[in-house]
PDB file of N, CA and C in Angstrom:
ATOM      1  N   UNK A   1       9.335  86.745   2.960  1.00  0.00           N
ATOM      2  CA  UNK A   1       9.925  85.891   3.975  1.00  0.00           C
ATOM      3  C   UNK A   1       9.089  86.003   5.253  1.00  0.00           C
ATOM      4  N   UNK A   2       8.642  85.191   5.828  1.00  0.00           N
ATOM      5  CA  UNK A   2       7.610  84.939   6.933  1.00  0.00           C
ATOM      6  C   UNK A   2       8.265  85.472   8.373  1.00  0.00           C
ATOM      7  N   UNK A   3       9.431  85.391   8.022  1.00  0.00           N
ATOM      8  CA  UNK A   3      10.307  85.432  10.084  1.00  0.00           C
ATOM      9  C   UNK A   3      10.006  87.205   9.682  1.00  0.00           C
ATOM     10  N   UNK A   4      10.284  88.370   8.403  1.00  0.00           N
ATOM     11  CA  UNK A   4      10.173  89.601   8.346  1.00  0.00           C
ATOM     12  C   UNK A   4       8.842  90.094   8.331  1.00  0.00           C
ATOM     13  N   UNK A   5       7.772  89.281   8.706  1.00  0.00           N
ATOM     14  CA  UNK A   5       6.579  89.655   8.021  1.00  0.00           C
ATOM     15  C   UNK A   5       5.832  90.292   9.364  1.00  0.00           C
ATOM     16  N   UNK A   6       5.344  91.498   9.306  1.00  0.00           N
ATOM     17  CA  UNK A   6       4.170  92.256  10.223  1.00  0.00           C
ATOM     18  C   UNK A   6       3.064  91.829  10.317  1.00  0.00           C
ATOM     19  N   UNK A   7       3.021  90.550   9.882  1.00  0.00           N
ATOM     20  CA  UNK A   7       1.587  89.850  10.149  1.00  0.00           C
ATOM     21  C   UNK A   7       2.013  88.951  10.675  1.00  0.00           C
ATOM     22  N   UNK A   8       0.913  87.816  11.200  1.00  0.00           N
ATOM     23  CA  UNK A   8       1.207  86.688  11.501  1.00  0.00           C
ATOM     24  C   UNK A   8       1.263  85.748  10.550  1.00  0.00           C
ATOM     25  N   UNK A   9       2.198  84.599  10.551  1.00  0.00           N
ATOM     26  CA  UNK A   9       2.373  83.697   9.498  1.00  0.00           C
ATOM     27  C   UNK A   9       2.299  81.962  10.161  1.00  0.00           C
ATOM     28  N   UNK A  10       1.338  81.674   9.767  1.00  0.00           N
ATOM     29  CA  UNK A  10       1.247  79.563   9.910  1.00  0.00           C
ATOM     30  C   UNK A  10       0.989  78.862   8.907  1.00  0.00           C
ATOM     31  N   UNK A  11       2.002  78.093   8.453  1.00  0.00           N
ATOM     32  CA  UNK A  11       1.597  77.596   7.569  1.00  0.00           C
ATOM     33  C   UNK A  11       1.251  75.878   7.842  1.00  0.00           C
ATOM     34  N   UNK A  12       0.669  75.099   7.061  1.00  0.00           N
ATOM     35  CA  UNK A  12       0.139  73.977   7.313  1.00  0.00           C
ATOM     36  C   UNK A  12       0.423  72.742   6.176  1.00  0.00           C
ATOM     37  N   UNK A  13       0.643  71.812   6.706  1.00  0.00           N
ATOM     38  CA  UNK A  13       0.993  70.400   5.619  1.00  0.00           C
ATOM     39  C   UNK A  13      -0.472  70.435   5.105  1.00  0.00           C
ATOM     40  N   UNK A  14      -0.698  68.601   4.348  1.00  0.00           N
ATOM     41  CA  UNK A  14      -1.744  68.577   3.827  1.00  0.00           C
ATOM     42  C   UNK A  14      -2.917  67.823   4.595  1.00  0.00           C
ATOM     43  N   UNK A  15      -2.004  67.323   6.071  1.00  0.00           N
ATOM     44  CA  UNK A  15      -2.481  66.589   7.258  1.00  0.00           C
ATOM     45  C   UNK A  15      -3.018  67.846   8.061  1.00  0.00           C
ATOM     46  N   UNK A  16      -2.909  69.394   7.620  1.00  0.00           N
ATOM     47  CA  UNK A  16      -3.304  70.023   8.745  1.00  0.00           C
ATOM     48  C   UNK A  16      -2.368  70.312  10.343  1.00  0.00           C
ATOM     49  N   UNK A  17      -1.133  70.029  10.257  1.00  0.00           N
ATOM     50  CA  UNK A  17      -0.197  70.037  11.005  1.00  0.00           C
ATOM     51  C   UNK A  17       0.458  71.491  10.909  1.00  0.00           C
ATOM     52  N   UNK A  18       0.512  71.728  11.744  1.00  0.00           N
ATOM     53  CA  UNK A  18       1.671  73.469  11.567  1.00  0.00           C
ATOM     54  C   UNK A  18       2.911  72.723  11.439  1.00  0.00           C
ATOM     55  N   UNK A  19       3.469  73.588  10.420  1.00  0.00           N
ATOM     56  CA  UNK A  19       4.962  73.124   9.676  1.00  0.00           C
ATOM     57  C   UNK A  19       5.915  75.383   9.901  1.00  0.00           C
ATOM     58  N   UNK A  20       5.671  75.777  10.296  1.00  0.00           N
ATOM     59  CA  UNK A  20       5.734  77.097  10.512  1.00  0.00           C
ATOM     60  C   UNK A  20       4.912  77.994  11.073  1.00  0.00           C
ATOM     61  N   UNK A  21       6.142  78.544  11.979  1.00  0.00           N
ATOM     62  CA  UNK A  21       4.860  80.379  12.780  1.00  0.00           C
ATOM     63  C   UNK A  21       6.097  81.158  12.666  1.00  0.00           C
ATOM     64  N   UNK A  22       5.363  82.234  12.170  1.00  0.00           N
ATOM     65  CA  UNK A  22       6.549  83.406  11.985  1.00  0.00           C
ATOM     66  C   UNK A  22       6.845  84.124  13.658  1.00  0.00           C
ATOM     67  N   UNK A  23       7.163  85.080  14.063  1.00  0.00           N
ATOM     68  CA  UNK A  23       7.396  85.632  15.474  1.00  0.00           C
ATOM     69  C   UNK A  23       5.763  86.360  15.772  1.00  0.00           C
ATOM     70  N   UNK A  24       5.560  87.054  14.794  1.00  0.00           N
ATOM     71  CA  UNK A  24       4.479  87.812  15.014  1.00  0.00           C
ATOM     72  C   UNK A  24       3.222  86.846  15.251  1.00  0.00           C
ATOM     73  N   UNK A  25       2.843  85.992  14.919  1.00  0.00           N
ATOM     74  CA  UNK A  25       2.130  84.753  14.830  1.00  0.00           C
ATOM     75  C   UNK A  25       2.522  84.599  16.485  1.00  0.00           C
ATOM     76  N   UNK A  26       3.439  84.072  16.844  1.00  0.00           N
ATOM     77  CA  UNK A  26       3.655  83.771  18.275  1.00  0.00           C
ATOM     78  C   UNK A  26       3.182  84.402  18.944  1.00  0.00           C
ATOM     79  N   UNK A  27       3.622  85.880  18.867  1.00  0.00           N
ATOM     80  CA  UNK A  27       3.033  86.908  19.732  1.00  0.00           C
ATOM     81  C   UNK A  27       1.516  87.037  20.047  1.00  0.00           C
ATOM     82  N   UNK A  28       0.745  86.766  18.503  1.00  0.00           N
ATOM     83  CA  UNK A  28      -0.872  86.679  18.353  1.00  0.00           C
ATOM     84  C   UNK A  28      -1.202  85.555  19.162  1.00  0.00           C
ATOM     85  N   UNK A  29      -0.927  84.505  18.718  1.00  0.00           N
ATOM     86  CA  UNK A  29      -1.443  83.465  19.950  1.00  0.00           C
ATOM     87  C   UNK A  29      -1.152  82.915  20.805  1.00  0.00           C
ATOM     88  N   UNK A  30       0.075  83.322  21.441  1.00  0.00           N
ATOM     89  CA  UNK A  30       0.371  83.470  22.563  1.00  0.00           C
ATOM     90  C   UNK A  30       1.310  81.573  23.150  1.00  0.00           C
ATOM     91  N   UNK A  31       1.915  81.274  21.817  1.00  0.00           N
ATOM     92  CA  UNK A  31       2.816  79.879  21.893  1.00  0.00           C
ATOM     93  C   UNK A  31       3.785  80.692  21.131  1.00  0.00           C
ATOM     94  N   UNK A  32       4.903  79.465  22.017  1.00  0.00           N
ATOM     95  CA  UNK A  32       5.887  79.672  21.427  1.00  0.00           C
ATOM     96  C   UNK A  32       6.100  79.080  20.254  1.00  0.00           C
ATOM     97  N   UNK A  33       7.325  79.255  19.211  1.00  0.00           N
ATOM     98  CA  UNK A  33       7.032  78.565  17.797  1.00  0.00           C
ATOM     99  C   UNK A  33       7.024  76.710  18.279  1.00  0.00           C
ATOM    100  N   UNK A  34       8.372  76.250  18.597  1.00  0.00           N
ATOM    101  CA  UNK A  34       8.330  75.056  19.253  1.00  0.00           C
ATOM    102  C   UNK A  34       6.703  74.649  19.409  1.00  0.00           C
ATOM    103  N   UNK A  35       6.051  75.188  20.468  1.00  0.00           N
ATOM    104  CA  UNK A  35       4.725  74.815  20.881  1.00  0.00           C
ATOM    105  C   UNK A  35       4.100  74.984  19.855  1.00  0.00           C
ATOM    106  N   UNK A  36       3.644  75.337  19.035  1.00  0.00           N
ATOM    107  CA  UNK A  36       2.869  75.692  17.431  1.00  0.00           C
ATOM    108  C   UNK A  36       3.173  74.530  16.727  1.00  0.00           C
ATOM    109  N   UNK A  37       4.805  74.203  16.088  1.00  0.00           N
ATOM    110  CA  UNK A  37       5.035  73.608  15.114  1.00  0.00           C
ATOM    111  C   UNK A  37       4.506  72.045  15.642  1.00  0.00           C
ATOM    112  N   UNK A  38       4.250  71.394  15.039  1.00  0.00           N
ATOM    113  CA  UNK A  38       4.142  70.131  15.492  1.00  0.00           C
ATOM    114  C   UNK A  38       2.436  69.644  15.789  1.00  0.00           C
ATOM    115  N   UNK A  39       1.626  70.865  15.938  1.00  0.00           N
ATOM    116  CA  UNK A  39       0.008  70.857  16.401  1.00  0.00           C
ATOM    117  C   UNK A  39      -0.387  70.584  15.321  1.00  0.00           C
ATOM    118  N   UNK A  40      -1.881  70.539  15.556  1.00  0.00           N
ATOM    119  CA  UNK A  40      -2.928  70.983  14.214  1.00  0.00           C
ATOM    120  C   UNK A  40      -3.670  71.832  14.259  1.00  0.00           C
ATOM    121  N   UNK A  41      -3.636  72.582  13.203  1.00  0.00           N
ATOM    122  CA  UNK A  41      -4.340  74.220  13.208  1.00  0.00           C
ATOM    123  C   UNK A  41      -4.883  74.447  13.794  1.00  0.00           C
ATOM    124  N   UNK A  42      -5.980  73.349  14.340  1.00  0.00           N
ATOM    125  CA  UNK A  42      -7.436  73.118  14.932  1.00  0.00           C
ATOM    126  C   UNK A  42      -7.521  73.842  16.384  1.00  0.00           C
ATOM    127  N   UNK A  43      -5.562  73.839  16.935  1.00  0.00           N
ATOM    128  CA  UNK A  43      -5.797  74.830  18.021  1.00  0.00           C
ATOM    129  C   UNK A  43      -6.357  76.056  18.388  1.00  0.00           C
ATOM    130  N   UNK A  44      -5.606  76.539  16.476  1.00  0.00           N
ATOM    131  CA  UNK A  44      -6.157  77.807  16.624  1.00  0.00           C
ATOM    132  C   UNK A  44      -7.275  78.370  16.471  1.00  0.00           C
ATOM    133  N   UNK A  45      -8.231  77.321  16.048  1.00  0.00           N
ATOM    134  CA  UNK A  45      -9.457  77.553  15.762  1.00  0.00           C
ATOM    135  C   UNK A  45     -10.253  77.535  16.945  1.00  0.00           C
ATOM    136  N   UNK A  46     -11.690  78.454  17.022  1.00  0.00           N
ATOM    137  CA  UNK A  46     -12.114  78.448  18.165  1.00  0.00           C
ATOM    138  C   UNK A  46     -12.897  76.621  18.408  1.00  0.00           C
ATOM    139  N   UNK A  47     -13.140  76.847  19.508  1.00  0.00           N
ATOM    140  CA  UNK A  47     -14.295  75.526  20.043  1.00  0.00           C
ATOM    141  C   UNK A  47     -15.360  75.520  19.054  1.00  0.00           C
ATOM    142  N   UNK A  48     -16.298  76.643  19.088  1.00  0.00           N
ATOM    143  CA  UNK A  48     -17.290  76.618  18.708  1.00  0.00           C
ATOM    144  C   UNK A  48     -17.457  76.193  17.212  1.00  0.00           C
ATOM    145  N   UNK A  49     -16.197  76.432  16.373  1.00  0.00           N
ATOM    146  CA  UNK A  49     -16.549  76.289  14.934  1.00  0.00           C
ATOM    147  C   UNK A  49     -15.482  75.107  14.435  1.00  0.00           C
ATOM    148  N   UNK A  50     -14.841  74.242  15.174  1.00  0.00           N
ATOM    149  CA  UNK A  50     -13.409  73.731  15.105  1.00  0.00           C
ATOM    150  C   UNK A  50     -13.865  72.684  14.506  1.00  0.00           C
ATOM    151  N   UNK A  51     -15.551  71.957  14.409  1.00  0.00           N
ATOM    152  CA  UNK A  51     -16.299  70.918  13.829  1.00  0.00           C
ATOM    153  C   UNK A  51     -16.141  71.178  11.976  1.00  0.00           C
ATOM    154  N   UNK A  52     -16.451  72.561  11.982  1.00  0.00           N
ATOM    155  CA  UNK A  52     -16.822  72.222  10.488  1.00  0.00           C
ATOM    156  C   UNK A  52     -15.161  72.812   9.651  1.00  0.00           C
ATOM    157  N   UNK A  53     -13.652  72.895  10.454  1.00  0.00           N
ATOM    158  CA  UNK A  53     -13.008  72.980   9.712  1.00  0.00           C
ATOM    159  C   UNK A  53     -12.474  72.106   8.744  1.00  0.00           C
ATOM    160  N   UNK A  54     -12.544  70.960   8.981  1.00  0.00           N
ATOM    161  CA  UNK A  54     -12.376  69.666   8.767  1.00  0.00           C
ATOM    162  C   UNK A  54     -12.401  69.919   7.459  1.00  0.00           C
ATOM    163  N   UNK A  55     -13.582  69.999   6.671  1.00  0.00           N
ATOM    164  CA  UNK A  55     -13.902  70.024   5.389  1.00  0.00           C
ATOM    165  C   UNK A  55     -13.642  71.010   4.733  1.00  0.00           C
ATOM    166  N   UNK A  56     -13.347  72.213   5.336  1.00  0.00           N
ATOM    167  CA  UNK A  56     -12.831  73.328   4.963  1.00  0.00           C
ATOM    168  C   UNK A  56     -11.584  73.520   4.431  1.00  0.00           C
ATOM    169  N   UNK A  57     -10.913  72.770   5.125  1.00  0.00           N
ATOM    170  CA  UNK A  57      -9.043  72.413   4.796  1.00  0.00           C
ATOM    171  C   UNK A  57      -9.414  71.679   3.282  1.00  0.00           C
ATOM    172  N   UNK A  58     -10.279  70.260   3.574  1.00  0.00           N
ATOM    173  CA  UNK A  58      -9.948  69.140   2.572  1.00  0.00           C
ATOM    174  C   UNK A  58     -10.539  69.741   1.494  1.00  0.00           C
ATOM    175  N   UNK A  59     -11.394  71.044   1.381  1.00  0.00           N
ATOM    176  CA  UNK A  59     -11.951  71.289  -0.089  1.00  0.00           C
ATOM    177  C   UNK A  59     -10.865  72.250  -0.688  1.00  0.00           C
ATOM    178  N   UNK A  60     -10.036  73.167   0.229  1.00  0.00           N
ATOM    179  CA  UNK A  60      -8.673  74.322  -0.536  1.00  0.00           C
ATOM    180  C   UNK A  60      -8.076  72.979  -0.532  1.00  0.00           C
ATOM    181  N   UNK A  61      -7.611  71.996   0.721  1.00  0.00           N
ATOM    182  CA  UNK A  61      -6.552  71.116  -0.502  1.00  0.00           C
ATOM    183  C   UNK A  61      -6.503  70.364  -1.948  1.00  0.00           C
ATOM    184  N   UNK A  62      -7.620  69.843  -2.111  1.00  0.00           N
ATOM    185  CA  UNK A  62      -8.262  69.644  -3.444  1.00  0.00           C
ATOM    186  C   UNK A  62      -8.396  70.596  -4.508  1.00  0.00           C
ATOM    187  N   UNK A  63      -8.714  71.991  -4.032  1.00  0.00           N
ATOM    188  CA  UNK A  63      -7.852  73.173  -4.851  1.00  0.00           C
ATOM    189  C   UNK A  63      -7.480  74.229  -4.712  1.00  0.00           C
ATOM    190  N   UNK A  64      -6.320  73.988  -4.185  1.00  0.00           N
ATOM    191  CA  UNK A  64      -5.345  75.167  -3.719  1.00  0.00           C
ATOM    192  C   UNK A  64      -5.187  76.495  -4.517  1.00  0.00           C
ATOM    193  N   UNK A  65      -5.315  77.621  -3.690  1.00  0.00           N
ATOM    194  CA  UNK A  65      -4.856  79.057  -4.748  1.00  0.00           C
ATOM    195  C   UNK A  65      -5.168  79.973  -3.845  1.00  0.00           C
ATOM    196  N   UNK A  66      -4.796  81.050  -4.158  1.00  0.00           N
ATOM    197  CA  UNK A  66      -4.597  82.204  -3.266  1.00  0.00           C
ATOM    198  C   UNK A  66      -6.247  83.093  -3.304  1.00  0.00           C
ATOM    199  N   UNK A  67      -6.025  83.243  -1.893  1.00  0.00           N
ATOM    200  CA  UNK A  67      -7.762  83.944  -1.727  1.00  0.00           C
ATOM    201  C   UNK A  67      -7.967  84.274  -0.018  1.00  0.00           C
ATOM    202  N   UNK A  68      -8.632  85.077  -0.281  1.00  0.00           N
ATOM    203  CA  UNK A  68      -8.879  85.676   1.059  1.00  0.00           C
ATOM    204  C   UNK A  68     -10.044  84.653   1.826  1.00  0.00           C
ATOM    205  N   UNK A  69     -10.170  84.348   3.417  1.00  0.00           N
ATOM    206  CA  UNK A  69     -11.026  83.715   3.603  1.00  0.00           C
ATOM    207  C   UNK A  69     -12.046  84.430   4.309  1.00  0.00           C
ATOM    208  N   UNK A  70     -13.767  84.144   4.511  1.00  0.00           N
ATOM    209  CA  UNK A  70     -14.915  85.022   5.216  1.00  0.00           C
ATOM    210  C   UNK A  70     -14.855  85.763   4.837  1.00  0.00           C
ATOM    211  N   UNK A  71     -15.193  86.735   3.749  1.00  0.00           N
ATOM    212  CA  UNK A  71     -15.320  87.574   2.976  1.00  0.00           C
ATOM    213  C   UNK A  71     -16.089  88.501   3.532  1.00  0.00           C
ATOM    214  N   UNK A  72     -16.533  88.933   4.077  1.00  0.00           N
ATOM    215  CA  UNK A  72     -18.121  89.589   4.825  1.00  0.00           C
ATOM    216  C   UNK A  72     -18.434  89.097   6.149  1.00  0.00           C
ATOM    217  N   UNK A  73     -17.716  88.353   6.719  1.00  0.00           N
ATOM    218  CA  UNK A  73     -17.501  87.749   8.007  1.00  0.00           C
ATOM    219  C   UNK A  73     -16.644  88.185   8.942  1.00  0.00           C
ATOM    220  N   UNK A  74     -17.767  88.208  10.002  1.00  0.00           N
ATOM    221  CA  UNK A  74     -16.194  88.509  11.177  1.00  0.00           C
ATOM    222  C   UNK A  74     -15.199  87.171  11.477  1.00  0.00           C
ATOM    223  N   UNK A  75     -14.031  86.790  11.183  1.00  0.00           N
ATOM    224  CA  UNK A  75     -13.453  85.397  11.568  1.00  0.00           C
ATOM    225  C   UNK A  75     -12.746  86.200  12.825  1.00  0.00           C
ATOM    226  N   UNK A  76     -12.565  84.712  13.259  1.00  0.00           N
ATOM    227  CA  UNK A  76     -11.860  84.451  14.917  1.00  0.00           C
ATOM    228  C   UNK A  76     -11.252  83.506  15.078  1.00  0.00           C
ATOM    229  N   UNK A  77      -9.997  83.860  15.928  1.00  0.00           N
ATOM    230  CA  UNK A  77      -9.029  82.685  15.925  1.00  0.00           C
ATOM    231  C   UNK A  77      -8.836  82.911  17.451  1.00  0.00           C
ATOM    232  N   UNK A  78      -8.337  81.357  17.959  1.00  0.00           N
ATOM    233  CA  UNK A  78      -8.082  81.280  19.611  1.00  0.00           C
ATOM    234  C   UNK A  78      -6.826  81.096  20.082  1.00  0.00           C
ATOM    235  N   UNK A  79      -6.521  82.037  21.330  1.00  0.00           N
ATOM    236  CA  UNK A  79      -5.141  82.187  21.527  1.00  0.00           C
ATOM    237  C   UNK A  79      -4.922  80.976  22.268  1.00  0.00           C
ATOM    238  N   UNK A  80      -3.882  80.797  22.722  1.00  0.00           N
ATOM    239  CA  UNK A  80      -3.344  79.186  23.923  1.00  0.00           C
ATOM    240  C   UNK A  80      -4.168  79.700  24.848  1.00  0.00           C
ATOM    241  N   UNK A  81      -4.229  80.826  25.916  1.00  0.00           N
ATOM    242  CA  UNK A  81      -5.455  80.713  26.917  1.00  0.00           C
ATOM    243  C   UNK A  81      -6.983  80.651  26.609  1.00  0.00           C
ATOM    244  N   UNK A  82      -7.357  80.436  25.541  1.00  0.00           N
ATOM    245  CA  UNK A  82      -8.573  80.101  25.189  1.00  0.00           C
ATOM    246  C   UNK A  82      -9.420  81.403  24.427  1.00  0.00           C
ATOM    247  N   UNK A  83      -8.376  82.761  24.889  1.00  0.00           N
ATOM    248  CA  UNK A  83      -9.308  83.625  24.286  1.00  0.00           C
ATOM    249  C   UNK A  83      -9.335  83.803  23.311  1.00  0.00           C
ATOM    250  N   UNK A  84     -10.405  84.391  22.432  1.00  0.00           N
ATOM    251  CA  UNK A  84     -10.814  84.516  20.931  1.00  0.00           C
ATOM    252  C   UNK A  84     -10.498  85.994  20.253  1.00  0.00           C
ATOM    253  N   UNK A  85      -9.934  86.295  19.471  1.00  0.00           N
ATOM    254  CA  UNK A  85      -9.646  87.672  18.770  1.00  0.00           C
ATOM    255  C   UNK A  85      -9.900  87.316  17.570  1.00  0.00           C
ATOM    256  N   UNK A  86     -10.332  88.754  16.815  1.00  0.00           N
ATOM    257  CA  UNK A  86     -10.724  89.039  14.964  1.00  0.00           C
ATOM    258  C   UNK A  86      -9.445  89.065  14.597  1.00  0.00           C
ATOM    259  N   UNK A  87      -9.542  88.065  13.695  1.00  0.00           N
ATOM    260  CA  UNK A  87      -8.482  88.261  12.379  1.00  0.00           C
ATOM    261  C   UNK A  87      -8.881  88.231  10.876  1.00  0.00           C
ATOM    262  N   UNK A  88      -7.921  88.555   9.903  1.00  0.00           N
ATOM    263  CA  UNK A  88      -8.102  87.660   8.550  1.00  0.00           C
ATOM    264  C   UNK A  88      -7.600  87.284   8.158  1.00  0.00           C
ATOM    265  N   UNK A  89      -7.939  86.171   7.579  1.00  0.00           N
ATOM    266  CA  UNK A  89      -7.040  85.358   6.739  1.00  0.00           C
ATOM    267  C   UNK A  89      -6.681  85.014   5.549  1.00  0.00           C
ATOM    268  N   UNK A  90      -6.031  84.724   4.619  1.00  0.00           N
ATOM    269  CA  UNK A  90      -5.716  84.762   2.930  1.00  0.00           C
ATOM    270  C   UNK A  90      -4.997  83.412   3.221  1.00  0.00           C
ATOM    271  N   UNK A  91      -5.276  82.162   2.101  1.00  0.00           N
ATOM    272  CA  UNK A  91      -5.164  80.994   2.343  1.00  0.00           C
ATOM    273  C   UNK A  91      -3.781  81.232   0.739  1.00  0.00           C
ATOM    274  N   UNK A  92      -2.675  80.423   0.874  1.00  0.00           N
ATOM    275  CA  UNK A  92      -2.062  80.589   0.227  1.00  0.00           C
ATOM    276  C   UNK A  92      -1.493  79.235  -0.369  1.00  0.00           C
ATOM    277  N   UNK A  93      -1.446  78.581  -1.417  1.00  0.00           N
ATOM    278  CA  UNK A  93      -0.226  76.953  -1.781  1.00  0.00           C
ATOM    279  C   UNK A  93       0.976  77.522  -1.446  1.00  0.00           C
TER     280      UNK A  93
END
């Protein structure tokens, strides 16, 4: 269940829209859920790389399954004031 979860939780339609943020998620990027639900992920993505998510979404939606993402990569996600922190992520249907 996502509202109990010690991680952060967002999940996304197939438009790329946040449809869910768990509390801990809020806390990480610094919106409230209200402010989250209703966006597109793309917030959370930084500036610098927010070009090539595009295709990134449309190739897991074409085939969805559970997997960790940047494998050997540092990933980064951007809070509402713009700043950038390490996370990871596991892409889930």
């Amino acid at each position: 269940m996502p509202e109990c979860a010690t991680e952060g939780v967002v999940a996304v339609n197939r438009g790329g829209q946040i449809v869910l943020a768990n509390p801990r998620a809020e806390a990480l990027f610094g919106y409230e859920r209200e402010e989250l639900v209703g966006l597109r992920l793309e917030v959370l993505i930084p500036d610098r790389i927010r070009h090539i998510h595009g295709q990134y979404q449309a190739d897991y939606f074409a085939r969805p399954r559970i997997r960790p993402m940047g494998v050997g990569l540092t990933l980064t996600a951007r809070r509402k004031d713009g700043a950038e922190f390490p996370i990871a992520r596991t892409l889930a249907p």
